[in-house]
Protein backbone atom coordinates (compact mmCIF):
# COMPACT_ATOMS: atom_id res chain seq x y z
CA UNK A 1 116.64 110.94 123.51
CA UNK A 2 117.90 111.71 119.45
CA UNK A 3 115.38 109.37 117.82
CA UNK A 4 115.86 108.84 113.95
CA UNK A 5 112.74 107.68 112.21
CA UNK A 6 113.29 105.63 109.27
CA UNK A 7 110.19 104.74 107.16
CA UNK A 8 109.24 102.14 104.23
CA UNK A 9 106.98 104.85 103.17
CA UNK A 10 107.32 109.00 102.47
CA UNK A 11 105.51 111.28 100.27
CA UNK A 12 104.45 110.95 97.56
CA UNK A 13 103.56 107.89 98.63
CA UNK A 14 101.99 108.04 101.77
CA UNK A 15 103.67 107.74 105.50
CA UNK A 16 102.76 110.30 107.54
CA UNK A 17 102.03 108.23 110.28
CA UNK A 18 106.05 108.29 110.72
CA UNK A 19 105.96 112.23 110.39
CA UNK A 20 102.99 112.67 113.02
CA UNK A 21 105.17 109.95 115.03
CA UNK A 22 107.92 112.32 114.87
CA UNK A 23 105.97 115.49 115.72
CA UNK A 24 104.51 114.12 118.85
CA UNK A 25 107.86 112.80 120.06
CA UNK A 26 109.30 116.19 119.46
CA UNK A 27 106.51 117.75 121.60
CA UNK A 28 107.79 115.69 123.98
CA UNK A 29 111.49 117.20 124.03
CA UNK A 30 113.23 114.65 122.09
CA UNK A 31 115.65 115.16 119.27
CA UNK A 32 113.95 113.78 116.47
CA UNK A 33 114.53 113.32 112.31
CA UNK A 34 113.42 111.29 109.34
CA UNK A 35 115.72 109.83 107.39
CA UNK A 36 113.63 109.03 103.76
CA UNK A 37 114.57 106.97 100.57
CA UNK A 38 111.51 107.00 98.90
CA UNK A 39 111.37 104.41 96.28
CA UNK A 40 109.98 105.16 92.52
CA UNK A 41 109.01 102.54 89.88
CA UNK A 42 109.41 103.46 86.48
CA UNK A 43 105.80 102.47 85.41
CA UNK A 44 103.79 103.41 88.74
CA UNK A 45 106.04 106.81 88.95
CA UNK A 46 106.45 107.48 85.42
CA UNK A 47 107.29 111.27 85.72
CA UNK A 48 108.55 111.63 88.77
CA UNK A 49 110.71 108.83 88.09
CA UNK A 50 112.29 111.09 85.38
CA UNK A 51 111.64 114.29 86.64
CA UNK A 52 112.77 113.70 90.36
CA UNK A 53 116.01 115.38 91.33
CA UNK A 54 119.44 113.09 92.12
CA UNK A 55 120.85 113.05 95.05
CA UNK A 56 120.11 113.75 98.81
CA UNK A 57 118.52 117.28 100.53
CA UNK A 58 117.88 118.45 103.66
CA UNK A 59 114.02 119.78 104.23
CA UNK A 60 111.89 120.85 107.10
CA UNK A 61 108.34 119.46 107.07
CA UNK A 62 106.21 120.72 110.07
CA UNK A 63 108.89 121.46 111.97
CA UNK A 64 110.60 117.40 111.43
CA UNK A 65 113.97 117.76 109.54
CA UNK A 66 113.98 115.11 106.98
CA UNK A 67 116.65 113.95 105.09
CA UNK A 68 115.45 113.03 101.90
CA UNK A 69 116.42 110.68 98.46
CA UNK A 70 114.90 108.89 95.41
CA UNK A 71 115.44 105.80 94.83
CA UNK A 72 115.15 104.56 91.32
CA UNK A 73 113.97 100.95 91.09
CA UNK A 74 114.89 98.65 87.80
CA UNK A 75 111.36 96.99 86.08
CA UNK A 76 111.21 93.33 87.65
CA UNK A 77 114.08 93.31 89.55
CA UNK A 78 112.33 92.76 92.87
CA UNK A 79 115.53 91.24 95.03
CA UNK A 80 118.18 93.37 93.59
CA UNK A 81 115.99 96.37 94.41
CA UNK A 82 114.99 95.48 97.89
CA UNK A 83 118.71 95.57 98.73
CA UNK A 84 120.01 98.14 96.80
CA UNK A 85 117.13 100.02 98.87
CA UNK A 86 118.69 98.82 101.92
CA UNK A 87 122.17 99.42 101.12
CA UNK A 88 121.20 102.83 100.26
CA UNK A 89 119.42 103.97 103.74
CA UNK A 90 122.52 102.20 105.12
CA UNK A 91 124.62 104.93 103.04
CA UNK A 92 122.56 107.77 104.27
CA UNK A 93 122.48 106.42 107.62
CA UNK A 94 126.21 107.50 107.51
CA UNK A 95 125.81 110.48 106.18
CA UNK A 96 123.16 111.22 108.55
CA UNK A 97 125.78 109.89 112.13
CA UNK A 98 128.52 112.53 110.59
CA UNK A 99 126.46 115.42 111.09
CA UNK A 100 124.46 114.43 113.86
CA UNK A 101 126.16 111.76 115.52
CA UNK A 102 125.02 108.29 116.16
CA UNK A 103 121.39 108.43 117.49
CA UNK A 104 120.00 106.72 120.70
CA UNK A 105 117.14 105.29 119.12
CA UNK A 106 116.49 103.74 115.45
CA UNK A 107 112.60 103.73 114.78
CA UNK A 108 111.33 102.17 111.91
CA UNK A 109 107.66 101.96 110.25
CA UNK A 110 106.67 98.53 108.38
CA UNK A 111 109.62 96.01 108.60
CA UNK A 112 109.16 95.71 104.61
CA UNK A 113 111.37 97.50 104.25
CA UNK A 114 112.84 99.70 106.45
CA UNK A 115 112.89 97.75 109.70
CA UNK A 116 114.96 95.18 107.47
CA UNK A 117 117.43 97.96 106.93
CA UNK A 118 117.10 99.27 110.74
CA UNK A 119 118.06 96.19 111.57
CA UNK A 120 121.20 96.04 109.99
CA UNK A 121 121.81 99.12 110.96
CA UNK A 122 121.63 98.35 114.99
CA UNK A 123 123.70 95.49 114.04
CA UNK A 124 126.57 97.20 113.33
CA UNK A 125 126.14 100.24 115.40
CA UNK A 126 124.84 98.77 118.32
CA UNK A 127 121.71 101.18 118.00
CA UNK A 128 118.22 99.76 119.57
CA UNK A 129 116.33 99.26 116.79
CA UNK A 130 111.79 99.38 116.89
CA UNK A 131 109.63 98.99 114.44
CA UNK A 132 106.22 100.16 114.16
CA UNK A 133 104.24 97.54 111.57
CA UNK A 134 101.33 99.07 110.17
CA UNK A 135 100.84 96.69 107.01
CA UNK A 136 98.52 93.74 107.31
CA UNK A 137 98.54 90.19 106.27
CA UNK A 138 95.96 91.07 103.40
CA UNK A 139 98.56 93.92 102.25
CA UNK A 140 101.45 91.59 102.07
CA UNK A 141 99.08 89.46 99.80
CA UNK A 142 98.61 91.58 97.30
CA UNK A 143 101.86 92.13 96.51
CA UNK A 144 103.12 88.43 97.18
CA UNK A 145 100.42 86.22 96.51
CA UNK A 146 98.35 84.44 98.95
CA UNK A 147 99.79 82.50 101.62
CA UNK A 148 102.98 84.52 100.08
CA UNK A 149 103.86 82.03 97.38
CA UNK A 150 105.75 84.71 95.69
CA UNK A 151 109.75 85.98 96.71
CA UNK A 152 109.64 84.22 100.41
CA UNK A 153 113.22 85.14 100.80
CA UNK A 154 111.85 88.53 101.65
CA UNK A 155 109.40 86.85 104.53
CA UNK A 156 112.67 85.25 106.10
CA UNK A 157 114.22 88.88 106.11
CA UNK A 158 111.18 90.20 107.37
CA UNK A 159 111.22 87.60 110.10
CA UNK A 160 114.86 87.68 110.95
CA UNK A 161 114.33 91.58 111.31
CA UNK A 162 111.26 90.80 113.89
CA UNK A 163 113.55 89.01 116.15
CA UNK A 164 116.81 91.27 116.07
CA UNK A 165 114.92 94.39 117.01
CA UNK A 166 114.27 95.69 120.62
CA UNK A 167 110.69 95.26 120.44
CA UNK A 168 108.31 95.13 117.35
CA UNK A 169 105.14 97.71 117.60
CA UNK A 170 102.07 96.99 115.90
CA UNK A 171 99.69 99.70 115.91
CA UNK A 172 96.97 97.08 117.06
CA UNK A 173 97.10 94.01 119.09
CA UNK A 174 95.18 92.07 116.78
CA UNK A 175 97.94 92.28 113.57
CA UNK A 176 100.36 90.02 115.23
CA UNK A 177 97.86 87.16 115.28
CA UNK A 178 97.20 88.49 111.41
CA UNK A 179 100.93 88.28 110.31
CA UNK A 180 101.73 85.12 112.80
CA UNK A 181 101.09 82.76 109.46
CA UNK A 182 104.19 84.68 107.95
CA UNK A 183 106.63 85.81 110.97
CA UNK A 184 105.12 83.80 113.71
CA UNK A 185 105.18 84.97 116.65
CA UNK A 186 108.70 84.83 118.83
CA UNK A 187 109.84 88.15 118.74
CA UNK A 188 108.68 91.01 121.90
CA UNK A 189 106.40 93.15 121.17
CA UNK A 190 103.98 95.70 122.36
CA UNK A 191 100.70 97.43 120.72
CA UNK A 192 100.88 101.40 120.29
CA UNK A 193 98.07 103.17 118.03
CA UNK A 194 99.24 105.54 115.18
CA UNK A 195 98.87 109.24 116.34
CA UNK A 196 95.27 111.11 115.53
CA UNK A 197 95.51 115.02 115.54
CA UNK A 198 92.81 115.32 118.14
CA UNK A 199 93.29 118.94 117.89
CA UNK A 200 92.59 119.04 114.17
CA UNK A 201 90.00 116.58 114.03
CA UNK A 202 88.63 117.97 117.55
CA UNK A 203 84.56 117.99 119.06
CA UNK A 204 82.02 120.10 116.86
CA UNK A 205 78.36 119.92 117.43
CA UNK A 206 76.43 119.38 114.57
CA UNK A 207 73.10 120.29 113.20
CA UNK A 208 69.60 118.20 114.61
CA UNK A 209 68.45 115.52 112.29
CA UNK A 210 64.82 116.85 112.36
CA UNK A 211 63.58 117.49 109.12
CA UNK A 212 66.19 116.38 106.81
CA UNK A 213 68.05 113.25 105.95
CA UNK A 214 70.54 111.74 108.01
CA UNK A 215 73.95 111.86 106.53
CA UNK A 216 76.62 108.80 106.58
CA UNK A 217 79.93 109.60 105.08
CA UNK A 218 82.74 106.51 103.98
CA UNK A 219 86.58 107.86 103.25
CA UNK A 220 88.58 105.53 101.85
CA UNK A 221 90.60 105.13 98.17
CA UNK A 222 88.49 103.16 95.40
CA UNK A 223 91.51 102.53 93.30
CA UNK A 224 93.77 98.74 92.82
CA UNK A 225 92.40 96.42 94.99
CA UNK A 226 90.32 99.59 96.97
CA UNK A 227 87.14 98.78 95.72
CA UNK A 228 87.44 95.44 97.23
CA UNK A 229 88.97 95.96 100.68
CA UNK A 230 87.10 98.93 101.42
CA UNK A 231 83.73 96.78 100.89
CA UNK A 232 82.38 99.51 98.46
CA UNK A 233 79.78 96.37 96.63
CA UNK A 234 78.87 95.50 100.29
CA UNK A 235 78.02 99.42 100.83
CA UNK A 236 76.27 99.42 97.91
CA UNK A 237 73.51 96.53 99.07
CA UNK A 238 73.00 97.72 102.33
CA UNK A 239 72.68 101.66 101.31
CA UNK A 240 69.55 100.20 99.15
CA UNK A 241 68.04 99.28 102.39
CA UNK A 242 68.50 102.35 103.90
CA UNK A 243 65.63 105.04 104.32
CA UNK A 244 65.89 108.98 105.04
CA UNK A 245 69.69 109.36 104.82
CA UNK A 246 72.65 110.35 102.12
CA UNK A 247 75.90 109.05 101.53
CA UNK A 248 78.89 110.85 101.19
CA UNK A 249 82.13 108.80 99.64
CA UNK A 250 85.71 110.62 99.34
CA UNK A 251 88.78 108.85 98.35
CA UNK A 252 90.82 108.22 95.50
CA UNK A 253 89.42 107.34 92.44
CA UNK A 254 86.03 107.21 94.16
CA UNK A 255 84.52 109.44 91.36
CA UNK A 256 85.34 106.34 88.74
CA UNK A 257 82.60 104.98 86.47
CA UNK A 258 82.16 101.35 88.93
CA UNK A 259 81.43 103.44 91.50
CA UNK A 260 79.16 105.15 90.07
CA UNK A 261 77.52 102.69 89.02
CA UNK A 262 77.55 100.87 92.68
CA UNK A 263 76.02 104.15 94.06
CA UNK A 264 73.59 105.76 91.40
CA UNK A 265 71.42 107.63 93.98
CA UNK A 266 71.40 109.77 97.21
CA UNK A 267 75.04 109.23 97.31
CA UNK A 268 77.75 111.93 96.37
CA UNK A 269 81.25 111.07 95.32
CA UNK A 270 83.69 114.10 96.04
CA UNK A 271 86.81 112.17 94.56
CA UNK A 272 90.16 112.74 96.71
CA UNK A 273 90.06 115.19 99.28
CA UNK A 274 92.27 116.92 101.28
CA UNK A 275 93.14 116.79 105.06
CA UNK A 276 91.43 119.99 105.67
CA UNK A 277 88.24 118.29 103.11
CA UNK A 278 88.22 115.07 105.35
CA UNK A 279 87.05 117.31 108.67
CA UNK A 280 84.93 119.66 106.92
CA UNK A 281 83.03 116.36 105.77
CA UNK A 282 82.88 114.76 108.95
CA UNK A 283 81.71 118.02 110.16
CA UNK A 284 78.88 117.82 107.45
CA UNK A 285 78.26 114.24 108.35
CA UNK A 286 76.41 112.59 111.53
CA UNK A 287 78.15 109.16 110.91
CA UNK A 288 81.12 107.42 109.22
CA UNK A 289 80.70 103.88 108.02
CA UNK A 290 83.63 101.84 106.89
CA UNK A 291 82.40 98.60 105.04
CA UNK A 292 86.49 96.70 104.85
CA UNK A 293 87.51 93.46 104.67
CA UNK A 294 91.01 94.29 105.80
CA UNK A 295 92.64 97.15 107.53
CA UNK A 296 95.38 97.16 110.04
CA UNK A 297 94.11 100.20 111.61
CA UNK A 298 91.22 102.33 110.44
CA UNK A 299 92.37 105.83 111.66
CA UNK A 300 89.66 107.30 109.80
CA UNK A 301 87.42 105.66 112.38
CA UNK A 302 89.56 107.57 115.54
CA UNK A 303 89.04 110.82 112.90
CA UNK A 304 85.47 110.38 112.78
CA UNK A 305 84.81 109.80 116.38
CA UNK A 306 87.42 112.44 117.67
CA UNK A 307 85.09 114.82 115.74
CA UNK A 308 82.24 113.83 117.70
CA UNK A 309 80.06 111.24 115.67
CA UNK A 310 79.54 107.43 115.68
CA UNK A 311 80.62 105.10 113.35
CA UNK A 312 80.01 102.02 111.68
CA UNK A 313 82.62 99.70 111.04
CA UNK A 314 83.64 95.70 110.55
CA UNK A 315 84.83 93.24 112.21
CA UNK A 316 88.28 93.67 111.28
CA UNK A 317 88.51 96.63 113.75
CA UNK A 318 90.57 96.47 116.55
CA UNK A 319 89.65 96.09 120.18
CA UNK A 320 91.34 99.05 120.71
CA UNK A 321 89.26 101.30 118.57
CA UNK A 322 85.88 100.46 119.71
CA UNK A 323 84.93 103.51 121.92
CA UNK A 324 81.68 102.43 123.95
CA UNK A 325 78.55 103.55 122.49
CA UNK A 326 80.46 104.77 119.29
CA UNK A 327 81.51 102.07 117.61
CA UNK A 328 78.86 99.75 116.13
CA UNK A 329 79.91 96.39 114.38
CA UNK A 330 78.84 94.65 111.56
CA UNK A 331 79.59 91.40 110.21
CA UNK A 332 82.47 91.85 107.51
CA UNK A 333 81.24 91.37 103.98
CA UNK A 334 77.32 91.04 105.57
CA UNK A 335 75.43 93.80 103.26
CA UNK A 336 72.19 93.05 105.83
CA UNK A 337 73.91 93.45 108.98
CA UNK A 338 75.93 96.54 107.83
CA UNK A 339 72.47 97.85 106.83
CA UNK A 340 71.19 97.25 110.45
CA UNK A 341 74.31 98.81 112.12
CA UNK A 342 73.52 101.85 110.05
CA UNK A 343 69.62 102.10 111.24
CA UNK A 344 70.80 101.55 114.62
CA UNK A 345 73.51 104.31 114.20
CA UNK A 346 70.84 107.01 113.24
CA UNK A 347 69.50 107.06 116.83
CA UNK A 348 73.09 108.13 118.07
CA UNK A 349 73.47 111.64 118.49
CA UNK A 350 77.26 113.03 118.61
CA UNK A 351 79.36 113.22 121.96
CA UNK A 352 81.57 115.05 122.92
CA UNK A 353 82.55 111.94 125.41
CA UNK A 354 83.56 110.09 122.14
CA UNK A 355 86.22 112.50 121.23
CA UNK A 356 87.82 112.62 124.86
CA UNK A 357 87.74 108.88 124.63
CA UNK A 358 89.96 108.97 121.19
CA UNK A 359 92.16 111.64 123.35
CA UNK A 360 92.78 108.43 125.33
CA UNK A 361 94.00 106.61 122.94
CA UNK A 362 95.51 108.38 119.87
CA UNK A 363 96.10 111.91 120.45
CA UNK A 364 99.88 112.86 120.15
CA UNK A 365 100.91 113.18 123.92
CA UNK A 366 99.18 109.95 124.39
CA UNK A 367 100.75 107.83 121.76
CA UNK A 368 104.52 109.91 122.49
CA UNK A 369 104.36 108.90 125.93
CA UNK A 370 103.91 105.17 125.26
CA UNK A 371 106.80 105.21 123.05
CA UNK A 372 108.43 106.61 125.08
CA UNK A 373 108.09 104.15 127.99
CA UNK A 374 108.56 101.35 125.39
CA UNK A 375 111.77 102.61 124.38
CA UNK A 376 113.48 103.19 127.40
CA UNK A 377 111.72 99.63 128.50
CA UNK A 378 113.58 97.78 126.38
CA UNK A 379 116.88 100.08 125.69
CA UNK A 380 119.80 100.77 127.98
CA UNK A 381 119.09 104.66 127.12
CA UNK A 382 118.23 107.05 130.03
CA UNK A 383 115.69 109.61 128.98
């Protein structure tokens, strides 16, 4: 199949899950590209905003052609910039068709706003269109106040978009009950995790416990409304409780001055990390806990475990991601029960069985083949 990829999101901000998306598809012999706008606000992206080059390029990124543009927004402008967004992936879309031709397959992650502009785009082409929702109701929120009270002309597009493409994929069952409030629910769909490099993050044995402290590690960005979903002041009490064991935070802005503050012993803060940083410190660790309030999936979680080690985690994870014996829950927002996940953790030595069980579930050739099926499923397109 020739499978464009069109996401909401690109570097710099974020969205690999589209490129690992693409790479696993690849592996499985389709003809697959990105096509990215990548939108930049004049306060939030300051210099690359001025600095950024015009136009549109070609460039190779892990062996994924991507066809790549900037996207200036105006200050405040909110409508006129969602559309000129749109209009403008509908513009490279035709670039794209006259030297590739018109693909089988239009694949687009978070409906806000790329699956909007997918959408159109199957309209007029005739394309199937699928999109892969990763954000979460808490997500929309932020931006648009709660119960959305803010721009709802963009939930009706949003909702509109649901029901015009082939099938809607959220990367857990759970986030369609989430977003039902907005989009309800009368559109197909069908649950496919984002892809884990199981190779990357694969099975390493670790050092015995014996006669030193047990070590928890939590990933995850401290920075906007970070501190808060991630459940950092819920770590914080619990970690107080806790005997004979370190903490390890990484993330964005996780070496600020609250969070030291939140964590003034046994802990260390090693600020944002790499990819390559994230395994070496799961490596280092014998446990992951992840505190949040809301997450639409926790890959860090399928990271963790792939390596080999248990974690600790809310109830905001999915079904999906709760290997047997791995996964241990605590009440969200409960510092006490958190605290008595994390005892009980501490008598769970690493498994290899825990990383084959991720295999299961996220690994590329897993997650490729499902689209796969889903694709031709609901498309007239012969593999």
């Amino acid at each position: 199949m020739h499978i464009l990829e069109i996401p909401s999101f690109f570097p710099p901000h974020g969205g690999l899950f589209c490129l690992d998306q693409a790479k696993a598809l690849k592996g499985r012999g389709h003809e697959v590209r990105i096509l990215a706008c990548v939108q930049l606000g004049a306060t939030l992206d300051k210099s690359l905003y001025l600095m950024a080059p015009t136009g549109y390029w070609w460039e190779e990124m892990e062996g994924i052609e991507v066809f790549r543009h900037y996207h200036r927004d105006i200050p405040k402008m909110v409508a006129f910039n969602t559309e000129s967004w749109i209009r403008q992936v509908q513009k490279m879309f035709r670039k794209y068709v006259r030297k590739y031709g018109t693909p089988d397959i239009i694949h687009a992650h978070c409906c806000k706003n790329a699956g909007i502009a997918a959408t159109r785009i199957g309209k007029a082409t005739g394309c199937p269109v699928f999109i892969t929702e990763h954000l979460s109701k808490r997500l929309f929120e932020n931006d648009f106040g709660e119960g959305w009270t803010k721009h709802p002309w963009l939930k009706e597009l949003i909702t509109s978009a649901y029901k015009e493409a082939a099938c809607v994929i959220p990367v857990a069952e759970e986030l369609v009950t989430d977003l039902e409030p907005f989009f309800g629910r009368d559109y197909k769909y069908t649950s496919i995790s984002n892809v884990i490099d199981t190779d990357f993050y694969a099975y390493k044995d670790r050092m015995p416990t014996e006669g030193r402290p047990f070590r928890f590690c939590c990933l995850g960005n401290a920075n906007g409304a970070g501190l808060l979903l991630k459940g950092y002041d819920v770590l914080s009490q619990a970690f107080r409780e806790m005997k004979s064991c370190e903490l390890h935070i990484a993330g964005r802005d996780t070496q600020r001055a609250e969070m030291k503050q939140l964590f003034p012993s046994r802990t260390t803060l090693h600020g944002e990390i790499n990819k390559t940083g994230v395994r070496q410190l799961l490596y280092d660790c014998d446990a992951l806990v992840l505190p949040s309030r809301s997450e639409a999936q926790p890959l860090v979680l399928l990271e963790a475990m792939s390596t080999g080690i248990p974690v600790v985690c809310t109830e905001i994870t999915p079904q999906s991601e709760r290997v047997p014996g791995a996964c241990l829950i605590a009440k969200t927002g409960d510092a006490d029960s958190l605290a008595e996940k994390m005892k009980e953790c501490m008598n769970i030595r690493p498994s290899q069985c825990f990383s084959e069980a991720v295999k299961a579930i996220a690994s590329p050739e897993t997650v490729a083949a499902q689209l796969e099926e889903v694709f031709l499923k609901y498309s007239t397109v012969e593999r």
